[in-house]
C-alpha atoms as a PDB file:
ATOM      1  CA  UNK A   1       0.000   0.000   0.000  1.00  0.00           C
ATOM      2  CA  UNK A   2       1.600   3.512  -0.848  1.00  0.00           C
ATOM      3  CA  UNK A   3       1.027   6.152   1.552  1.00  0.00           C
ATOM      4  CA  UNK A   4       0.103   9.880  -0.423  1.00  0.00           C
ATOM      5  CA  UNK A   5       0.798  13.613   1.409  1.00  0.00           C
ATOM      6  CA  UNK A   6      -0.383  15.537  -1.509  1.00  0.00           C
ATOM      7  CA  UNK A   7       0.762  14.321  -4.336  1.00  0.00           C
ATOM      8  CA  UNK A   8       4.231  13.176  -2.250  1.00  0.00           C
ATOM      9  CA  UNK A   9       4.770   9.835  -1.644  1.00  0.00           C
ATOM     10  CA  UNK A  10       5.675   9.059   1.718  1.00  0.00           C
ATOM     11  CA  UNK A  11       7.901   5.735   1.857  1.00  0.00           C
ATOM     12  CA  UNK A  12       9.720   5.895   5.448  1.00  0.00           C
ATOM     13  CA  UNK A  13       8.540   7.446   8.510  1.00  0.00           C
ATOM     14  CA  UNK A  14      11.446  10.077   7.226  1.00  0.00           C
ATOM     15  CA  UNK A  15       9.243  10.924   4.983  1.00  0.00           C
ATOM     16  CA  UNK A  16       5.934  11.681   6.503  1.00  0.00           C
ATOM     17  CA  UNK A  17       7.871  13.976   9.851  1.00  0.00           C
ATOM     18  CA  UNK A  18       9.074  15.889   6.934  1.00  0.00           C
ATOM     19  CA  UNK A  19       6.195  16.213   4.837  1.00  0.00           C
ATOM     20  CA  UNK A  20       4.257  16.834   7.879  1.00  0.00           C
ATOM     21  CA  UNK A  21       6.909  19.878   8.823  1.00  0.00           C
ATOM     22  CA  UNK A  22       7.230  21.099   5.329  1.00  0.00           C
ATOM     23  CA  UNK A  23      10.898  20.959   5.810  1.00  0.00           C
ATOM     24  CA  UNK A  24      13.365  18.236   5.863  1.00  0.00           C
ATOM     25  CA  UNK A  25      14.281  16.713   9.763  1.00  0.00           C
ATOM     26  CA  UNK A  26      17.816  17.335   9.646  1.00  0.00           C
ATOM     27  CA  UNK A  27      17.518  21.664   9.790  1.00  0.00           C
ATOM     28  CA  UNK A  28      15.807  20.640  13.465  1.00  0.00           C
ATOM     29  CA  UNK A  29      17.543  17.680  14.399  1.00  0.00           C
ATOM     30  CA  UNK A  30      20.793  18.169  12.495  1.00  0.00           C
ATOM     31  CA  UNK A  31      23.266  16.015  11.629  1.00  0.00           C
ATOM     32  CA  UNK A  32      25.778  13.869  13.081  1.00  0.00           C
ATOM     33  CA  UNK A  33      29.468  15.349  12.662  1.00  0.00           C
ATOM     34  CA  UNK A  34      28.255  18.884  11.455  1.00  0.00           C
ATOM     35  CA  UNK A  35      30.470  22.001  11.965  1.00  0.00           C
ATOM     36  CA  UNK A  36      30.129  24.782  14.005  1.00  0.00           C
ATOM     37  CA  UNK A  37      29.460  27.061  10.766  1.00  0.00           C
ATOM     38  CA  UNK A  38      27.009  23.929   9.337  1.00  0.00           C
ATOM     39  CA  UNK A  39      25.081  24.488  12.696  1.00  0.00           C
ATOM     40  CA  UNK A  40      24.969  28.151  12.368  1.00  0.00           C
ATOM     41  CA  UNK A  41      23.328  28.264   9.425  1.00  0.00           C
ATOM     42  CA  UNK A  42      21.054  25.712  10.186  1.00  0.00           C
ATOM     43  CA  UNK A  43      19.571  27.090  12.844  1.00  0.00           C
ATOM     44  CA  UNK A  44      19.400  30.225  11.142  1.00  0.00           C
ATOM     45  CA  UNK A  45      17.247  29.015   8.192  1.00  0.00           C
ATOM     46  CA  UNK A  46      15.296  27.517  11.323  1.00  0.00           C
ATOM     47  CA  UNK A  47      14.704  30.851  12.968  1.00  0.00           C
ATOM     48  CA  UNK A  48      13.761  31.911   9.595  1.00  0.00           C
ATOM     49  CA  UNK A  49      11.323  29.737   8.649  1.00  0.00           C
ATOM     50  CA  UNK A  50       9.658  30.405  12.277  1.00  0.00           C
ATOM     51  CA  UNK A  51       9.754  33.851  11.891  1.00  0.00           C
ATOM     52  CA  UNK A  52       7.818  33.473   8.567  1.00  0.00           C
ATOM     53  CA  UNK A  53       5.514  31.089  10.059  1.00  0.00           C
ATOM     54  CA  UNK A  54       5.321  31.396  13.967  1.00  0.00           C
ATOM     55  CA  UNK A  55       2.309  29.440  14.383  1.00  0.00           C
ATOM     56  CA  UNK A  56       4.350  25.976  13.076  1.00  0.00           C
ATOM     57  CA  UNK A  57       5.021  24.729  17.018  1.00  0.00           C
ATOM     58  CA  UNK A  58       1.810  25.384  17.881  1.00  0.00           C
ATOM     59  CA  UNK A  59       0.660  23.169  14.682  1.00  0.00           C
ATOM     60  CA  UNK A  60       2.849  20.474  15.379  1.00  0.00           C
ATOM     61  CA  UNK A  61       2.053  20.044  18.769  1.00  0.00           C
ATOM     62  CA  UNK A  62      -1.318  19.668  17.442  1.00  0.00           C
ATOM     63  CA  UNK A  63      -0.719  17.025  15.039  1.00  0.00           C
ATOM     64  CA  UNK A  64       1.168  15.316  17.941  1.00  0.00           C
ATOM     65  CA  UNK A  65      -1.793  15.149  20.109  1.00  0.00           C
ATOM     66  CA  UNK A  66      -4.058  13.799  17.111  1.00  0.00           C
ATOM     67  CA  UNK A  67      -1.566  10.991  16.071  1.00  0.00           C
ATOM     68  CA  UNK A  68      -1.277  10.045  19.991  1.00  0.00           C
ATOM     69  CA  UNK A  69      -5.302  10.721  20.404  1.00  0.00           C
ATOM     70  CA  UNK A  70      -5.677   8.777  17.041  1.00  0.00           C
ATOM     71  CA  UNK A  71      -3.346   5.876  18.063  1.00  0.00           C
ATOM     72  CA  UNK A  72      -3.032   4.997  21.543  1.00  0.00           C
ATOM     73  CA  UNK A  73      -1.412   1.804  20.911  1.00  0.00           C
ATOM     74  CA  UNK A  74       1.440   2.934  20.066  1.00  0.00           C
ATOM     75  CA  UNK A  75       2.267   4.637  23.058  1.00  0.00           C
ATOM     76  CA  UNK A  76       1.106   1.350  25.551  1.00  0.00           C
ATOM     77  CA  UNK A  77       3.824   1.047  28.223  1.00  0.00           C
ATOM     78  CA  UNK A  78       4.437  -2.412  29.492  1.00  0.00           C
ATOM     79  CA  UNK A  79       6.016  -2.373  32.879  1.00  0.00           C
ATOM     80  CA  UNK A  80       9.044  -4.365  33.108  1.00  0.00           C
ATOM     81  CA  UNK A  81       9.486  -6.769  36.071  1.00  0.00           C
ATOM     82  CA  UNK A  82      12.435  -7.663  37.838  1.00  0.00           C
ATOM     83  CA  UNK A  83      14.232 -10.572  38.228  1.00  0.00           C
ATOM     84  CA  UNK A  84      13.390 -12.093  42.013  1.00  0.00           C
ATOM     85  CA  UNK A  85      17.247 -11.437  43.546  1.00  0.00           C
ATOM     86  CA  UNK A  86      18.977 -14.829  44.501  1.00  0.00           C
ATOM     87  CA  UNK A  87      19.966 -15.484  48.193  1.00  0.00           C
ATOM     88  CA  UNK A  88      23.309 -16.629  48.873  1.00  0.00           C
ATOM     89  CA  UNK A  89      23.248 -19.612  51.352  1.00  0.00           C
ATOM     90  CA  UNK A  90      24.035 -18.912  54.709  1.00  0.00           C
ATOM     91  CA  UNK A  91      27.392 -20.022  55.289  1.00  0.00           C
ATOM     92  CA  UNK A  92      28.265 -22.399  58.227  1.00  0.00           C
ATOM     93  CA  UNK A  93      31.296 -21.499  59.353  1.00  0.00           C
ATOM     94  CA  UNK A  94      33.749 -19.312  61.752  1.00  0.00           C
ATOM     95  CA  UNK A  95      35.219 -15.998  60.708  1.00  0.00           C
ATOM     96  CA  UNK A  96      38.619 -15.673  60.695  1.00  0.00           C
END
């Protein structure tokens, strides 16, 4: 089944966070091994694109909520249990 945002097709779940955002993951997240100056001007196209559209956090928050609201499932959290702890036995004996 192929999965449509517009007339983008969304293949990996890369794919629909950055359809979703309109911009591609990396300018938020970054990138592993970037330099200072690649940073820089990454978050500076960021703080442009917010400027031009400071209602986007608001937005995605909002889609947040409806995928959680939406799918519940996927957020289940299964308690882990621990192991009982193993006694040592008693030891017979005298100190030295």
């Amino acid at each position: 089944m192929r999965a449509y945002i517009g007339r983008q097709e969304a293949v990996t779940v890369e794919d629909f966070a950055e359809l979703a955002l309109g911009t591609p993951v990396e300018l938020w997240l970054g990138v592993e091994g970037e330099t200072d100056e690649e940073r820089a001007a990454r978050e500076d196209a960021a703080r442009d694109i917010l400027a031009d559209n400071p209602e986007m956090p608001d937005d995605l928050v909002r889609i947040a909520a409806q995928v959680i609201e939406d799918n519940p499932d996927l957020f289940d959290v299964i308690p882990l249990t621990r192991p009982a702890r193993r006694r040592r036995p008693a030891r017979k004996g005298v100190a030295a």
